[in-house]
Protein backbone atom coordinates (compact mmCIF):
# COMPACT_ATOMS: atom_id res chain seq x y z
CA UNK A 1 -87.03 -35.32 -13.09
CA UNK A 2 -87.28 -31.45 -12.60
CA UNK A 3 -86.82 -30.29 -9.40
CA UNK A 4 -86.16 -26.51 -10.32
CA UNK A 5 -90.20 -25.62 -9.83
CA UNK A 6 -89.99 -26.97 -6.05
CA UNK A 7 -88.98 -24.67 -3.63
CA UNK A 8 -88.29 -25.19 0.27
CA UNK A 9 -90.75 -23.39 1.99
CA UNK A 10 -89.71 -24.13 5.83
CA UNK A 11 -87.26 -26.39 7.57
CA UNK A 12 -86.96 -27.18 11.22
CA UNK A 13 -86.20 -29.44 13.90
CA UNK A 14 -88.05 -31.12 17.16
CA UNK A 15 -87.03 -33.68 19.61
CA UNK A 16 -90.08 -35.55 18.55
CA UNK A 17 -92.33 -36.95 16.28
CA UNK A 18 -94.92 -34.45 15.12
CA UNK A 19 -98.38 -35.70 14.46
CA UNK A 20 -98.92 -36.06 10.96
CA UNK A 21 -102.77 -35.39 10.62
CA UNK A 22 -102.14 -31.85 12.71
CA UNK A 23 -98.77 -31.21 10.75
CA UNK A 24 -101.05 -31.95 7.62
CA UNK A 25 -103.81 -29.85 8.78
CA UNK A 26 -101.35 -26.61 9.83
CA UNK A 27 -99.79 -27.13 6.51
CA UNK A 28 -103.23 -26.84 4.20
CA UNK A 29 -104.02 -23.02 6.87
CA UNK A 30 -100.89 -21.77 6.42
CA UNK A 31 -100.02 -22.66 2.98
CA UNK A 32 -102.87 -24.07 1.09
CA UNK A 33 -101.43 -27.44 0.50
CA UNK A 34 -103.87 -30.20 0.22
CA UNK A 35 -102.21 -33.22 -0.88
CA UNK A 36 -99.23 -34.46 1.03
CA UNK A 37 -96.25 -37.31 0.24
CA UNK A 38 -94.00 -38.01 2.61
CA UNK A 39 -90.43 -38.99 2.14
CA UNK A 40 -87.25 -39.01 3.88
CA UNK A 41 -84.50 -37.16 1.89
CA UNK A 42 -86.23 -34.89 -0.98
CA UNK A 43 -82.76 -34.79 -2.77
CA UNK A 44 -82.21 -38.75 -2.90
CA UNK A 45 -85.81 -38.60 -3.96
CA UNK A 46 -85.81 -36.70 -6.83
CA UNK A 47 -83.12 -38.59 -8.56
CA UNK A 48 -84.96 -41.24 -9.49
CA UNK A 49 -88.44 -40.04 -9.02
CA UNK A 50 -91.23 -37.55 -10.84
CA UNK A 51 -91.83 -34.51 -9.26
CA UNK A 52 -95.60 -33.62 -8.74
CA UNK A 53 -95.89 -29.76 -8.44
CA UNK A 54 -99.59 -29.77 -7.50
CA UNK A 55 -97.71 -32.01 -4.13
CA UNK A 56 -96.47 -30.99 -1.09
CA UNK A 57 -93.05 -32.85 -0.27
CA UNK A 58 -92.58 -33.49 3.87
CA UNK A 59 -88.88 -35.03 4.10
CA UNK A 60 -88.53 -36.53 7.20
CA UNK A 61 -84.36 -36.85 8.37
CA UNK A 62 -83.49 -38.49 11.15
CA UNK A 63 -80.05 -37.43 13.43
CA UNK A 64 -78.97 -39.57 16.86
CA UNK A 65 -79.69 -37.21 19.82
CA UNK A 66 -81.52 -33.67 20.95
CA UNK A 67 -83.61 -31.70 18.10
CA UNK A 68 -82.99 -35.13 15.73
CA UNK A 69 -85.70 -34.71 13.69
CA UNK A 70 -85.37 -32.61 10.49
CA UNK A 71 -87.93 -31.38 8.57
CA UNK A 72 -88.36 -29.66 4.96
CA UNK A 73 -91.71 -28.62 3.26
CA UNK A 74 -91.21 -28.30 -0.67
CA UNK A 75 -93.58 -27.05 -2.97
CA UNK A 76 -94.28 -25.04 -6.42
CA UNK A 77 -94.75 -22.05 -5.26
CA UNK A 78 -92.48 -19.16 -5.56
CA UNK A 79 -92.43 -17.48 -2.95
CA UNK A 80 -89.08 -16.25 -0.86
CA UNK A 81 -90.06 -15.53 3.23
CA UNK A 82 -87.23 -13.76 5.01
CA UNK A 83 -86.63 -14.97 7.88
CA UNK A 84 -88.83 -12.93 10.72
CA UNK A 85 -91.65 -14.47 8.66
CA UNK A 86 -90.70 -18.12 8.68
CA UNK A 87 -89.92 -17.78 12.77
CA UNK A 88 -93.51 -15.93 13.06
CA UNK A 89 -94.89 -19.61 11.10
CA UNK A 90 -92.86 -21.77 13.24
CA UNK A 91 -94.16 -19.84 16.67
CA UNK A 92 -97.92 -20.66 15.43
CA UNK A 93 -96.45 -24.53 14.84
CA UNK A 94 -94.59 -24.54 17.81
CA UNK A 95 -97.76 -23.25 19.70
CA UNK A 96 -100.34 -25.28 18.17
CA UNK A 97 -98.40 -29.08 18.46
CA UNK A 98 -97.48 -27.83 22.11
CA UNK A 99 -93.42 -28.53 20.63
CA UNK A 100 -90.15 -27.00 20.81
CA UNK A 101 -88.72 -25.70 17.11
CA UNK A 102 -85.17 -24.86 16.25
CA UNK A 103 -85.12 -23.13 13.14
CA UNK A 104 -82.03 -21.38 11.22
CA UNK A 105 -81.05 -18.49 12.01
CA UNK A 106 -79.25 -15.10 10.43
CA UNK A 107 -75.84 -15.27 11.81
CA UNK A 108 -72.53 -16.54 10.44
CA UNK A 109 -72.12 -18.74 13.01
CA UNK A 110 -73.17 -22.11 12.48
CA UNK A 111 -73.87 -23.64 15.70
CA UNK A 112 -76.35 -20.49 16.66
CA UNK A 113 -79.79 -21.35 16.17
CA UNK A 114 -83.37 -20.14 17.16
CA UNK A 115 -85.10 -22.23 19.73
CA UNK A 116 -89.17 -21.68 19.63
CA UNK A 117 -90.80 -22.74 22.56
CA UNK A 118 -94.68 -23.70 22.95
CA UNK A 119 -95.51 -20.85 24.36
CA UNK A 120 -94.06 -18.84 21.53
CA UNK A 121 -90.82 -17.51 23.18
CA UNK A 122 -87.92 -17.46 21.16
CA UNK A 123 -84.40 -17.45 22.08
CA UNK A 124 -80.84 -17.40 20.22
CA UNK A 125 -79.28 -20.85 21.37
CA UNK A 126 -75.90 -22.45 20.68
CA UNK A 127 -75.50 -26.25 20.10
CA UNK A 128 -72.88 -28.33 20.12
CA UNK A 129 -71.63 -28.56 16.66
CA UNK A 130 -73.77 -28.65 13.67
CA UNK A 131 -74.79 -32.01 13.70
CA UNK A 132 -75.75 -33.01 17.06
CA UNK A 133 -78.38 -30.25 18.13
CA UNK A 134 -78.53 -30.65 21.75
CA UNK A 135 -78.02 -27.37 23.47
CA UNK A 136 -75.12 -26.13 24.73
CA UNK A 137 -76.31 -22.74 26.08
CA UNK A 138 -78.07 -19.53 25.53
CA UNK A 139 -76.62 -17.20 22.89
CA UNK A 140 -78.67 -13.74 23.06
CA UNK A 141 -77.09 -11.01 21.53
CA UNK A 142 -77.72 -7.30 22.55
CA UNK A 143 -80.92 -5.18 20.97
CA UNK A 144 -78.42 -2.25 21.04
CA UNK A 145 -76.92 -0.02 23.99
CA UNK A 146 -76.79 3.86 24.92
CA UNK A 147 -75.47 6.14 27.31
CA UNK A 148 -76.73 8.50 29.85
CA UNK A 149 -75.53 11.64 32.19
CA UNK A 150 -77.45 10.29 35.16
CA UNK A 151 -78.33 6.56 35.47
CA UNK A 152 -81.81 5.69 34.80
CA UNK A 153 -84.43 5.27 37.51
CA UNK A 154 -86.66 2.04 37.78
CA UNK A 155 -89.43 4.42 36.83
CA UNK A 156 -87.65 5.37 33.19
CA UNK A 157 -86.27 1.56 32.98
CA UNK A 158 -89.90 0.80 33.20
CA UNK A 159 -91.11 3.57 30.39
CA UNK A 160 -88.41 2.14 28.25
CA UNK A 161 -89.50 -1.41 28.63
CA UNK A 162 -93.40 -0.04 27.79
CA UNK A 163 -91.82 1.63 24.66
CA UNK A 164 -90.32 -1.57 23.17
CA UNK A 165 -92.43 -4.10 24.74
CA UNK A 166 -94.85 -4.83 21.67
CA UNK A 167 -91.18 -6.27 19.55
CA UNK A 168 -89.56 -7.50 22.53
CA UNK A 169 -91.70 -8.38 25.44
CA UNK A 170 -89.02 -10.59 27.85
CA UNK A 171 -86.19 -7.69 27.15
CA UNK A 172 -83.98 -7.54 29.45
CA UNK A 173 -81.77 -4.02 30.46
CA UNK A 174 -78.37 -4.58 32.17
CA UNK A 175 -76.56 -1.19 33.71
CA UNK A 176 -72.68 -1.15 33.27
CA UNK A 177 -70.19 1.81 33.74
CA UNK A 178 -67.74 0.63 31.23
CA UNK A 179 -69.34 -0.45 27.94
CA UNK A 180 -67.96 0.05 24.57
CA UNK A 181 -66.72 3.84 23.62
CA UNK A 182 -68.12 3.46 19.61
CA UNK A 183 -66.03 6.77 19.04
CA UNK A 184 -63.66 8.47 21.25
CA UNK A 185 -63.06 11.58 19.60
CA UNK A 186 -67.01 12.40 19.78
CA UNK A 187 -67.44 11.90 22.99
CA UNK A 188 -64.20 13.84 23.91
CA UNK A 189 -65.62 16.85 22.25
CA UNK A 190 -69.51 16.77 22.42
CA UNK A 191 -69.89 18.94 25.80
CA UNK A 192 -68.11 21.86 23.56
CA UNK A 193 -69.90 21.45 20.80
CA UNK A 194 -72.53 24.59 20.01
CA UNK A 195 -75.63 23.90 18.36
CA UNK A 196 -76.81 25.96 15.41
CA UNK A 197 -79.16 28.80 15.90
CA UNK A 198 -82.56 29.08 14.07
C-alpha cells in the first residue's frame, strides 16, 4: 500500500446526495479524471487495499444532520490549489448540480466555514460545532474600513461600490462614527503635519 503519490484535491459537504454520473462528468472537465472508484473512508481504505494512481478516489462520509455528506477527491497528481482556487471549483459545482457547498475555510476558527450557494454566492457561515454542520449563523468579516472628513454621499458610496464590484459584487458599506482608532498618536498629529516640497 502507498498512499504518499495520492493527494486530496477537494473536499466538501452537501445536504444531499450528488448525482454520480454529473459528479463524474464535472470531475473528468475540471480535472481530467476518467476512471472513478468510489469508497467511503480513503484512509480505512488504503490499509488494506492497492492504490491505483491512474484512479480517481471519491470517499463518500456520512454525518447525522445538515451538510452530512462529506466528500474527498484523491488523485496522483501534484498539484497544491490555495484556497480562492478550490472555492472558484466548488462555485462551478455548486452551480452546475443546482447544490449548496460548504467548503473549509482560512480562519483559525473551526466552526467558520464557506457556504456556496447555486447561484454562486458565497458567504462566511458558523456552525454549530465541528461535527454537526447545520448553521448557526452568518459570520462575514469586514473587507477593511477607512475614515473620512465629511461623510460620503450615496453618489461616492455608489462610485466605491463600482470600484470594487468585479471582487465583491453583494458588498455591503455600513457608516459608524466610532470605529476602531488603529493609531492614536497619528491621528492626533496628522492636521500639523507639513508635507515635503518638490
Amino acid at each position: 500500500m502507498d498512499d504518499k503519490s495520492m493527494n486530496e484535491r477537494i473536499y466538501f459537504n452537501t445536504t444531499q446526495l450528488l448525482d454520480k454520473v454529473l459528479f463524474e462528468s464535472f470531475l473528468h472537465v475540471h480535472f481530467k479524471s476518467n476512471e472513478f472508484i468510489w469508497i467511503t473512508n480513503f484512509y480505512e481504505f488504503i490499509i488494506d487495499n492497492e492504490i491505483d494512481k491512474h484512479k480517481t478516489y471519491i470517499s463518500l462520509e456520512t454525518s447525522t444532520e445538515g451538510f452530512k455528506f462529506h466528500y474527498s477527491i484523491f488523485d496522483s497528481y501534484n498539484l497544491d490549489q490555495p484556497l480562492r482556487q478550490r472555492i472558484e471549483i466548488l462555485k462551478n459545482l455548486a452551480q452546475k448540480l443546482s447544490v449548496e457547498i460548504l467548503s473549509t475555510d482560512d480562519e483559525v476558527n473551526p466552526w467558520s466555514w464557506v457556504l456556496i450557494e447555486p447561484n454562486g454566492q458565497t458567504s462566511t457561515i458558523q456552525t454549530k460545532n465541528e461535527d454537526v454542520l447545520v448553521i448557526e449563523e452568518f459570520y462575514n468579516f469586514p473587507f477593511g474600513d477607512f475614515r473620512t472628513v465629511d461623510k460620503l454621499s450615496q453618489l461616492q458610496i455608489e462610485q466605491l461600490k463600482a470600484l470594487i464590484g468585479n471582487l465583491y459584487p453583494e458588498i455591503e458599506i455600513d457608516y459608524a462614527i466610532d470605529g476602531p482608532i488603529i493609531n492614536g498618536d497619528f491621528n492626533k498629529v496628522k492636521h500639523s503635519c507639513k508635507l515635503p516640497q518638490n
